[in-house]
PDB file of N, CA and C in Angstrom:
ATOM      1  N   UNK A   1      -2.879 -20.390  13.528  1.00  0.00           N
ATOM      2  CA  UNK A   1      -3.637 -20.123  12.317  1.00  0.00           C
ATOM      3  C   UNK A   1      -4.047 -18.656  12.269  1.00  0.00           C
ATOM      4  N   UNK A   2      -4.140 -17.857  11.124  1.00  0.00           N
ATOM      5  CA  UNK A   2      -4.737 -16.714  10.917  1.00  0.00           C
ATOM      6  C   UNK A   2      -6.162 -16.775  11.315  1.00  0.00           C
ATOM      7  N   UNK A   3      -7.046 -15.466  11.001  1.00  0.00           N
ATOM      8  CA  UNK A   3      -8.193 -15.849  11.080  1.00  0.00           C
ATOM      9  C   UNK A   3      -8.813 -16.066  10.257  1.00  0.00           C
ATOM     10  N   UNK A   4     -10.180 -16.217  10.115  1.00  0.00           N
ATOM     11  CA  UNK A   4     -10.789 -16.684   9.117  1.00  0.00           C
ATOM     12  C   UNK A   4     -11.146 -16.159   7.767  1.00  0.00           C
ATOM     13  N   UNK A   5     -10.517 -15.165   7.493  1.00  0.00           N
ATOM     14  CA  UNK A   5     -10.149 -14.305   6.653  1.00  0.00           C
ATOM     15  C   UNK A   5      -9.124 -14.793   5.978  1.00  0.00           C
ATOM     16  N   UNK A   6      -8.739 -14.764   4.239  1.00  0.00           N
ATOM     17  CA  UNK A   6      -7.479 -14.809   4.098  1.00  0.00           C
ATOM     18  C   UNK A   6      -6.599 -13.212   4.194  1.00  0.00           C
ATOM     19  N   UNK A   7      -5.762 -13.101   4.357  1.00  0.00           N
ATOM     20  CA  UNK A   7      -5.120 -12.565   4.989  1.00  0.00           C
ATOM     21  C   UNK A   7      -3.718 -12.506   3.903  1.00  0.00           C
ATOM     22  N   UNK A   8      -3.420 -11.292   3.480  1.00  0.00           N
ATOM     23  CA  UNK A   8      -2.111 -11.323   2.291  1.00  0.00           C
ATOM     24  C   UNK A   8      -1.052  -9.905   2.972  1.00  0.00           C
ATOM     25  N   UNK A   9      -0.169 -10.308   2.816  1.00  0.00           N
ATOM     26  CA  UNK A   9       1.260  -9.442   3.198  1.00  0.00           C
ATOM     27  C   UNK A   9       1.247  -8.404   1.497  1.00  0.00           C
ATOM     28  N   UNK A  10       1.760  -7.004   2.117  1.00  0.00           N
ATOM     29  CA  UNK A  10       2.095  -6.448   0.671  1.00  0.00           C
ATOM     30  C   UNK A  10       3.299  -5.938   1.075  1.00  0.00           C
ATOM     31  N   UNK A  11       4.090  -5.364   0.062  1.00  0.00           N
ATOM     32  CA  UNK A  11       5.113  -4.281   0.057  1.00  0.00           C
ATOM     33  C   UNK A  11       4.973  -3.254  -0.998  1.00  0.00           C
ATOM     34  N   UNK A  12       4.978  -2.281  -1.042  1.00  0.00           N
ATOM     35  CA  UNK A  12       4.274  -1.045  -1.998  1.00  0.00           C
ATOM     36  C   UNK A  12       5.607   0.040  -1.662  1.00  0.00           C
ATOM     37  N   UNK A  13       6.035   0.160  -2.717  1.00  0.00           N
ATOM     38  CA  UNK A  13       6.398   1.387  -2.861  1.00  0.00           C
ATOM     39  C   UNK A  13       6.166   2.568  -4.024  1.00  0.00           C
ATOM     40  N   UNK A  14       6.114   3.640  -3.486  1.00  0.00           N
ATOM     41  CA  UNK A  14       5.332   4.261  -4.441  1.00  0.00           C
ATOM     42  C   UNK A  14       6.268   5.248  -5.391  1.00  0.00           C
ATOM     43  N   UNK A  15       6.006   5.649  -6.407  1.00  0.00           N
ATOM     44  CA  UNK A  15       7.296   6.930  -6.617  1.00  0.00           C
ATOM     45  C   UNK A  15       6.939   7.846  -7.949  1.00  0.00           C
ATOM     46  N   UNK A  16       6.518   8.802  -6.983  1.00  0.00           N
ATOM     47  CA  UNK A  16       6.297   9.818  -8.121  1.00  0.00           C
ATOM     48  C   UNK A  16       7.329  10.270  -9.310  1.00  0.00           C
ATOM     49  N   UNK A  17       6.406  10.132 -10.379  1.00  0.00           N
ATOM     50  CA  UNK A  17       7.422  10.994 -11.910  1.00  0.00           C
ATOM     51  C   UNK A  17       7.344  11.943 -12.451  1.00  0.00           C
ATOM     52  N   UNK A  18       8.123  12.825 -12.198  1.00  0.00           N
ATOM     53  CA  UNK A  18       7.854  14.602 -13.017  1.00  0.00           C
ATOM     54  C   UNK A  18       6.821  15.167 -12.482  1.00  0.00           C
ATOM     55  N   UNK A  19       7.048  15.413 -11.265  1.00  0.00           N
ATOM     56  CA  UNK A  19       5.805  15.341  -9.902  1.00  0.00           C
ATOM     57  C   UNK A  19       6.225  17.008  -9.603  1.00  0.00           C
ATOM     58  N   UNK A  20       5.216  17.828  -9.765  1.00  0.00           N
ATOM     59  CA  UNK A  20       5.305  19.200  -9.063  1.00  0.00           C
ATOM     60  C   UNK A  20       5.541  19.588  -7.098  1.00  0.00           C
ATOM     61  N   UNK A  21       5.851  18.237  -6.679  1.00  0.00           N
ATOM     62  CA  UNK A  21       5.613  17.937  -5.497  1.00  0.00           C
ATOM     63  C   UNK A  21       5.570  17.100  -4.926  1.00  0.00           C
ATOM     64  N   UNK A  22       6.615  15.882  -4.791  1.00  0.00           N
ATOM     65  CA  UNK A  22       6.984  14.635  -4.842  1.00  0.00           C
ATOM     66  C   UNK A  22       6.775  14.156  -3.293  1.00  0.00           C
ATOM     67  N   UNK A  23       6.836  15.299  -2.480  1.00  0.00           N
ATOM     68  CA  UNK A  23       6.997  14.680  -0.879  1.00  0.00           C
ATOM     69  C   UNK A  23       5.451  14.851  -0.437  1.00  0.00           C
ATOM     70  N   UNK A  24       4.797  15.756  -1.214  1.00  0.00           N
ATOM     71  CA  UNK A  24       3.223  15.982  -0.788  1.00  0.00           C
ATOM     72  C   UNK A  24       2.135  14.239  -1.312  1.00  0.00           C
ATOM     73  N   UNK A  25       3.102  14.507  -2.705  1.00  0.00           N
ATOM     74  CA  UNK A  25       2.927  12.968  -3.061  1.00  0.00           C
ATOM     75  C   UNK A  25       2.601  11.780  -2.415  1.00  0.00           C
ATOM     76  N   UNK A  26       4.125  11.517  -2.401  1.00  0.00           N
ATOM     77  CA  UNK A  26       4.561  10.643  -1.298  1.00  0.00           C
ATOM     78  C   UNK A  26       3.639  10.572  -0.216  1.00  0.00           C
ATOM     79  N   UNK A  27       3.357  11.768   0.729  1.00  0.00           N
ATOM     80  CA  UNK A  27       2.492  12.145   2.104  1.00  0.00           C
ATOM     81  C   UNK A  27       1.455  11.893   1.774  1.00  0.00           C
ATOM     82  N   UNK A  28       0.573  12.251   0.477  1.00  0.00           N
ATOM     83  CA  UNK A  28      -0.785  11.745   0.437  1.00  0.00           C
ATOM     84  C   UNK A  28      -0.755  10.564  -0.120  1.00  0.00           C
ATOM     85  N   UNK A  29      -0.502   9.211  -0.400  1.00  0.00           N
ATOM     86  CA  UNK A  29      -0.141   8.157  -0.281  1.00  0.00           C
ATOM     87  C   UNK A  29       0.157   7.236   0.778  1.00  0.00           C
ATOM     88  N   UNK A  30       0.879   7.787   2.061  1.00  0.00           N
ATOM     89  CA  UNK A  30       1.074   7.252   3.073  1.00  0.00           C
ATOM     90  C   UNK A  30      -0.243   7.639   4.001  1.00  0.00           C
ATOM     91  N   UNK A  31      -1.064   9.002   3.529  1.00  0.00           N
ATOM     92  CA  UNK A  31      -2.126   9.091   4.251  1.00  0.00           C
ATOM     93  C   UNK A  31      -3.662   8.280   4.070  1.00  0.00           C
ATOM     94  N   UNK A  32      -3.565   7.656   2.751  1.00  0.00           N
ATOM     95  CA  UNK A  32      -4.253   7.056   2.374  1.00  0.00           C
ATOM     96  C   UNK A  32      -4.387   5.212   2.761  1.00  0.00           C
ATOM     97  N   UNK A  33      -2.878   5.139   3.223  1.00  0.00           N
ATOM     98  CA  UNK A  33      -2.582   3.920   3.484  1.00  0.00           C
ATOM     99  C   UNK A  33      -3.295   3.993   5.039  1.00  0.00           C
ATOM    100  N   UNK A  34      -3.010   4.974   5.868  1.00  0.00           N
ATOM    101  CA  UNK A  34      -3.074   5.024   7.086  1.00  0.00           C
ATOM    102  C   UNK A  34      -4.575   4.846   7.307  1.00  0.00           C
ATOM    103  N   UNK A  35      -4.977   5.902   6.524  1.00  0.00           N
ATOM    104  CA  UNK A  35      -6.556   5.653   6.717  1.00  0.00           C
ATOM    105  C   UNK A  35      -7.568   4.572   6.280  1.00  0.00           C
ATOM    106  N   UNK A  36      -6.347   3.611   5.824  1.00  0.00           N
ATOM    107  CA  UNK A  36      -7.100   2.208   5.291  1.00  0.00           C
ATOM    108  C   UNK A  36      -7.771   1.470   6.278  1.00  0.00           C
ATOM    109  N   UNK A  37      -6.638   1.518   7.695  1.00  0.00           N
ATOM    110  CA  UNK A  37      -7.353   1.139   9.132  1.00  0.00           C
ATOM    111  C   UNK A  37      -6.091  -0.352   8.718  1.00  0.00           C
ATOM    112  N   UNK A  38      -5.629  -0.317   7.299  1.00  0.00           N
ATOM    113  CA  UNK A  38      -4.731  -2.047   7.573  1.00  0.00           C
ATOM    114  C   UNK A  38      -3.625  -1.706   8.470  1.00  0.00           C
ATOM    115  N   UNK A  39      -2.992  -2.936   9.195  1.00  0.00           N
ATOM    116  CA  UNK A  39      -1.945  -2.898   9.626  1.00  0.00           C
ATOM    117  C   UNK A  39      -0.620  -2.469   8.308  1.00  0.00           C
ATOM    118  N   UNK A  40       0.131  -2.011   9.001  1.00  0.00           N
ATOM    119  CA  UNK A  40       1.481  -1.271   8.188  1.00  0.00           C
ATOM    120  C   UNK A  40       2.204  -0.538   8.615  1.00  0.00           C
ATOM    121  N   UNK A  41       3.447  -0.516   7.905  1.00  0.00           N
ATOM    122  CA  UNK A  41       4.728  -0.175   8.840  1.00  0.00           C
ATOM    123  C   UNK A  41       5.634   0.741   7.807  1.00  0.00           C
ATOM    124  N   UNK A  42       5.436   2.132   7.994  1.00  0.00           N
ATOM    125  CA  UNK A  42       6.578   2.807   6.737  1.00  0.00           C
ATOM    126  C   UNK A  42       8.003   2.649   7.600  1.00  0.00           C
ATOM    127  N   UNK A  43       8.476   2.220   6.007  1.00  0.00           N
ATOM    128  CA  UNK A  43       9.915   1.758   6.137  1.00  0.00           C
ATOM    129  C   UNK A  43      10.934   3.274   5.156  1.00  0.00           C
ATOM    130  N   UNK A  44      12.018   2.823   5.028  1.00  0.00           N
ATOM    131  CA  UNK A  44      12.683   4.080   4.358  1.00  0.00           C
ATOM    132  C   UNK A  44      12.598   3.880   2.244  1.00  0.00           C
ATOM    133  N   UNK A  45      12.335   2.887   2.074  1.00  0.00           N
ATOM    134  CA  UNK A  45      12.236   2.888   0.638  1.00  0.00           C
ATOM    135  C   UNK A  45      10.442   2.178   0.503  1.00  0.00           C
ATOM    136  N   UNK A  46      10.550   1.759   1.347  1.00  0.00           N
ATOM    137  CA  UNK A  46       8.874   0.825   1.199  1.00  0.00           C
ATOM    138  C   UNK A  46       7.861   0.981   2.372  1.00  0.00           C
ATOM    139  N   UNK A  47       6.662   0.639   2.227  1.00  0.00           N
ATOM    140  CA  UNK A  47       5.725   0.588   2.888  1.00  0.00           C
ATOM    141  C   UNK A  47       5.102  -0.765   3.295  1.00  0.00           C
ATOM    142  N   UNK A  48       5.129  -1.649   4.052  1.00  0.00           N
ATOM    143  CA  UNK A  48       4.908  -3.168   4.593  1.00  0.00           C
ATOM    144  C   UNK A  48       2.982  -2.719   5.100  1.00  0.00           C
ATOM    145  N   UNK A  49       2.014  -3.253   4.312  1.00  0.00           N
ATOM    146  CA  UNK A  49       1.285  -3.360   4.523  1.00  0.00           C
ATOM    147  C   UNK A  49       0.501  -4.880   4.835  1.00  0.00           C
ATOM    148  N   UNK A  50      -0.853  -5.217   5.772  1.00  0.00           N
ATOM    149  CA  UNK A  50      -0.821  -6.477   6.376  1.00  0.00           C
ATOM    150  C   UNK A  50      -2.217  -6.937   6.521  1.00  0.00           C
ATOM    151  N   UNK A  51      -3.454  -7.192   5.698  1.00  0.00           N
ATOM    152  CA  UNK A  51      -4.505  -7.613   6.255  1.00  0.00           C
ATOM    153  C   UNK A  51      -5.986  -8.514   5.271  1.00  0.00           C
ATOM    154  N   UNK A  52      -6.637  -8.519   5.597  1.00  0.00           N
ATOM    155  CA  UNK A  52      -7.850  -9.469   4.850  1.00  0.00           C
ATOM    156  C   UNK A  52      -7.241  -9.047   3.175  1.00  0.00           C
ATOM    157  N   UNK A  53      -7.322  -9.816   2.193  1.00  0.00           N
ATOM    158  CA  UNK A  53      -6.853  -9.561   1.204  1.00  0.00           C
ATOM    159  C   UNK A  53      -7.936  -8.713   0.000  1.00  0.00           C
ATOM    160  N   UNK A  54      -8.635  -8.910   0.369  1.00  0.00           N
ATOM    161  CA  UNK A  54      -9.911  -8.046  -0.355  1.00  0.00           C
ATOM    162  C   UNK A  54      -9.562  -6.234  -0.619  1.00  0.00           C
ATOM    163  N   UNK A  55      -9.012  -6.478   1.201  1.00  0.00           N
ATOM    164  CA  UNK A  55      -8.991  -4.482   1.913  1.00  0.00           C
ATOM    165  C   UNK A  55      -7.396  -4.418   0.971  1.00  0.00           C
ATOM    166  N   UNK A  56      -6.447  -5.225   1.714  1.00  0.00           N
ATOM    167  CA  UNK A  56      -5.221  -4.818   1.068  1.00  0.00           C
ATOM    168  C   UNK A  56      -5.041  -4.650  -0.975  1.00  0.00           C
ATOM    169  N   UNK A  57      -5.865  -5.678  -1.518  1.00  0.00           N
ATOM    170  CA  UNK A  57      -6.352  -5.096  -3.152  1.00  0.00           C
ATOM    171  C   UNK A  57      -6.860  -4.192  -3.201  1.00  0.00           C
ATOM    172  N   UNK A  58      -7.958  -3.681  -2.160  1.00  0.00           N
ATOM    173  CA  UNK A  58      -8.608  -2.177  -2.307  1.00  0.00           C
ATOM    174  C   UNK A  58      -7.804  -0.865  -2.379  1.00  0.00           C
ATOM    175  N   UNK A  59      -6.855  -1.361  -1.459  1.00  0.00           N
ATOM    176  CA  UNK A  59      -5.938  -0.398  -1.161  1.00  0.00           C
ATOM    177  C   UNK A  59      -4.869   0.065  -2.456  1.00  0.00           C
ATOM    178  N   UNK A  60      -4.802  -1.052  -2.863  1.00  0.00           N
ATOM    179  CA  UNK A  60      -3.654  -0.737  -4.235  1.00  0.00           C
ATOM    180  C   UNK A  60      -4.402   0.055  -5.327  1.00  0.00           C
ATOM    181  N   UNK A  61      -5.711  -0.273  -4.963  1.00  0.00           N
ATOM    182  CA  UNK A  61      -6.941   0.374  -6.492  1.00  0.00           C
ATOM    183  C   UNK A  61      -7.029   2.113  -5.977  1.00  0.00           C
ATOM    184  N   UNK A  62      -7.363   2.025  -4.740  1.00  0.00           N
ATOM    185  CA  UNK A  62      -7.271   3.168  -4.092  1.00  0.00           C
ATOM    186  C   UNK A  62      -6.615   4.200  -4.566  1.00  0.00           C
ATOM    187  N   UNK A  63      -5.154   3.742  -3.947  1.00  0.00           N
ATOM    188  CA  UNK A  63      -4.200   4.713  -4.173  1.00  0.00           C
ATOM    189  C   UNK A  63      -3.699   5.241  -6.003  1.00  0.00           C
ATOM    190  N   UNK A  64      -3.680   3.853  -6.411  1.00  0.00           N
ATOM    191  CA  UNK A  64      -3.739   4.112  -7.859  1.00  0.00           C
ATOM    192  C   UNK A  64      -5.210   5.241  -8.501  1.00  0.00           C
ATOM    193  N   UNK A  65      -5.689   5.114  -8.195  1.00  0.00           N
ATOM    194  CA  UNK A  65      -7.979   5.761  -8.799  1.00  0.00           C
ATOM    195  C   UNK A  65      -7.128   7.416  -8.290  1.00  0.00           C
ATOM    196  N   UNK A  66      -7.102   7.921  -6.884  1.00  0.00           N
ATOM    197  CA  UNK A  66      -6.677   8.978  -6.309  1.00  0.00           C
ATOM    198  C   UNK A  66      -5.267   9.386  -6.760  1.00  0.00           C
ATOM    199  N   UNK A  67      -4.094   8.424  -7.234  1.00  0.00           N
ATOM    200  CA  UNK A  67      -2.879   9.364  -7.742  1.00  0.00           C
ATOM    201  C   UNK A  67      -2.531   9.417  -9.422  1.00  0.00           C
ATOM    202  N   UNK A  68      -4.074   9.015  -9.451  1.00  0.00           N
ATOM    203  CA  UNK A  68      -3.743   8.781 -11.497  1.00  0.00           C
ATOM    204  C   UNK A  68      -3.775  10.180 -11.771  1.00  0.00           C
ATOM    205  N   UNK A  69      -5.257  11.030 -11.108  1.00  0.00           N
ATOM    206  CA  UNK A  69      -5.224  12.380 -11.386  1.00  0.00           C
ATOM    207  C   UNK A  69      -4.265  13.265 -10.827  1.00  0.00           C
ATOM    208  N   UNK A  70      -2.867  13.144  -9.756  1.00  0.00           N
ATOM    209  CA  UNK A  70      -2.670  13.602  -9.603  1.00  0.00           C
ATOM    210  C   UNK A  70      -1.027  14.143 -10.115  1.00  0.00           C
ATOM    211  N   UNK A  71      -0.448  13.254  -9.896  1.00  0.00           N
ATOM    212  CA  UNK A  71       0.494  12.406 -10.878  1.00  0.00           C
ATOM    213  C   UNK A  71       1.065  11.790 -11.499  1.00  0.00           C
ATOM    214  N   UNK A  72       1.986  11.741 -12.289  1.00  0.00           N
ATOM    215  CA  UNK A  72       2.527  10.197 -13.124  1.00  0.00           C
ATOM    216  C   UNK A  72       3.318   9.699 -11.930  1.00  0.00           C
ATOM    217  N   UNK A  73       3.115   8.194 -12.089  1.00  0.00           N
ATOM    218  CA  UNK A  73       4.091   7.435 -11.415  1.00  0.00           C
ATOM    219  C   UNK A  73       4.406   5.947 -11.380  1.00  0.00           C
ATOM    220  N   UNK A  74       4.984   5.357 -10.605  1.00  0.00           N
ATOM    221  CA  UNK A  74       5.348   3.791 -10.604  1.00  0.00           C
ATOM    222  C   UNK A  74       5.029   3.267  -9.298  1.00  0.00           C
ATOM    223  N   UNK A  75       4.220   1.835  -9.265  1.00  0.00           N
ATOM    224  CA  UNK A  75       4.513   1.455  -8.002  1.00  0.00           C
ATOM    225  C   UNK A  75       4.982  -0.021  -7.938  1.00  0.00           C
ATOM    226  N   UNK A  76       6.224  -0.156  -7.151  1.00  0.00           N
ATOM    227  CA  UNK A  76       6.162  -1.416  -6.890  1.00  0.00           C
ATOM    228  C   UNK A  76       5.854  -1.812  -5.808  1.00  0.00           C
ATOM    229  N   UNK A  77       4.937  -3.611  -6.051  1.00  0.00           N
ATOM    230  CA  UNK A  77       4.253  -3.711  -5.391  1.00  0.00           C
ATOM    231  C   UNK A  77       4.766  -5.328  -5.091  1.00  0.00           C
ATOM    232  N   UNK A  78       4.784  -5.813  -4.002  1.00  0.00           N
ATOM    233  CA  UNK A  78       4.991  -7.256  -4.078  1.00  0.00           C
ATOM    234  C   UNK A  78       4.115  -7.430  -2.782  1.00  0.00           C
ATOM    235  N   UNK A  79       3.431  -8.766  -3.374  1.00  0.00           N
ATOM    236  CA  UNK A  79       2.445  -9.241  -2.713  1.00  0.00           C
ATOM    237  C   UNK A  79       2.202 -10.612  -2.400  1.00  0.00           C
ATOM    238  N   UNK A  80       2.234 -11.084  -0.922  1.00  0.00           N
ATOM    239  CA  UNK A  80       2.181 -12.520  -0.721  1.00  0.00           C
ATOM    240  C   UNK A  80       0.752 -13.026   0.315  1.00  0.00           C
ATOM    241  N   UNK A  81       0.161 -14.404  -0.014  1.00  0.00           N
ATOM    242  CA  UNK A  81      -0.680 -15.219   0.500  1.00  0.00           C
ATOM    243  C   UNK A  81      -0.025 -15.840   2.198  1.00  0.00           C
ATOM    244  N   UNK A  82       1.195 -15.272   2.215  1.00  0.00           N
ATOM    245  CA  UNK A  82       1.905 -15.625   3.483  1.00  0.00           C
ATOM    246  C   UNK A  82       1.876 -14.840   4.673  1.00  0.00           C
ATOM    247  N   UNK A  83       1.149 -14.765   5.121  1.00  0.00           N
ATOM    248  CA  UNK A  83       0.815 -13.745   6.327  1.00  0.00           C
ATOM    249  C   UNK A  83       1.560 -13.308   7.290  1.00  0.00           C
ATOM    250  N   UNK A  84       2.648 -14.436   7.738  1.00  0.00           N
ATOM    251  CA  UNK A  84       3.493 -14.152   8.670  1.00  0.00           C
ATOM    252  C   UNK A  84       2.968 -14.071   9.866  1.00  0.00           C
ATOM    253  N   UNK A  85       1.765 -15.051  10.005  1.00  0.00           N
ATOM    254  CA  UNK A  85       1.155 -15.036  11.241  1.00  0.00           C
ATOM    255  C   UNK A  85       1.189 -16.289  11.989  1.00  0.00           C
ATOM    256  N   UNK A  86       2.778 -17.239  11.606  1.00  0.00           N
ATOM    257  CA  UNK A  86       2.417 -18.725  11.824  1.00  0.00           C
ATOM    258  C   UNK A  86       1.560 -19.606  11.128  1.00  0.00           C
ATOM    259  N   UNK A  87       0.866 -19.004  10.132  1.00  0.00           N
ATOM    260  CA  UNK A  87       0.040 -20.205   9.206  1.00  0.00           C
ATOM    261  C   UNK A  87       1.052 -21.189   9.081  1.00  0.00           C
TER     262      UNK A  87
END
């Protein structure tokens, strides 16, 4: 069983549009993830993020609140109640 937390799996990828700086982008995005404290794993097109589901929604508001002002962009996001922890 997980713990007593629910607990949600994400996949996020992020992608800047008409971005003066797409990899700084990108970098402050992955730094924001990092400093979430959730578990996560950068992959080459996506980002596998992993924890209480409250933090991992925070995280999507987050990054969205901090890259609205900075640039336009898209994220896809897929998100599951399946933890992958043996539940």
């Amino acid at each position: 069983m997980c713990s007593m937390e629910k607990i949600a799996s994400c996949q996020l990828a992020f992608t800047p549009i008409v971005s003066d700086d797409y990899i700084a982008d990108v970098n402050r995005v992955l730094e924001i993830i990092s400093n979430s404290g959730l578990e996560n794993e950068v992959g080459v097109l996506s980002t596998f993020v992993r924890g209480e589901k409250g933090r991992v929604l925070k995280l999507i508001a987050d990054i969205y609140e901090e890259m609205d002002g900075i640039t336009n962009f898209s994220m896809d996001i897929k998100i599951s109640n399946i933890c992958g922890c043996g539940k």
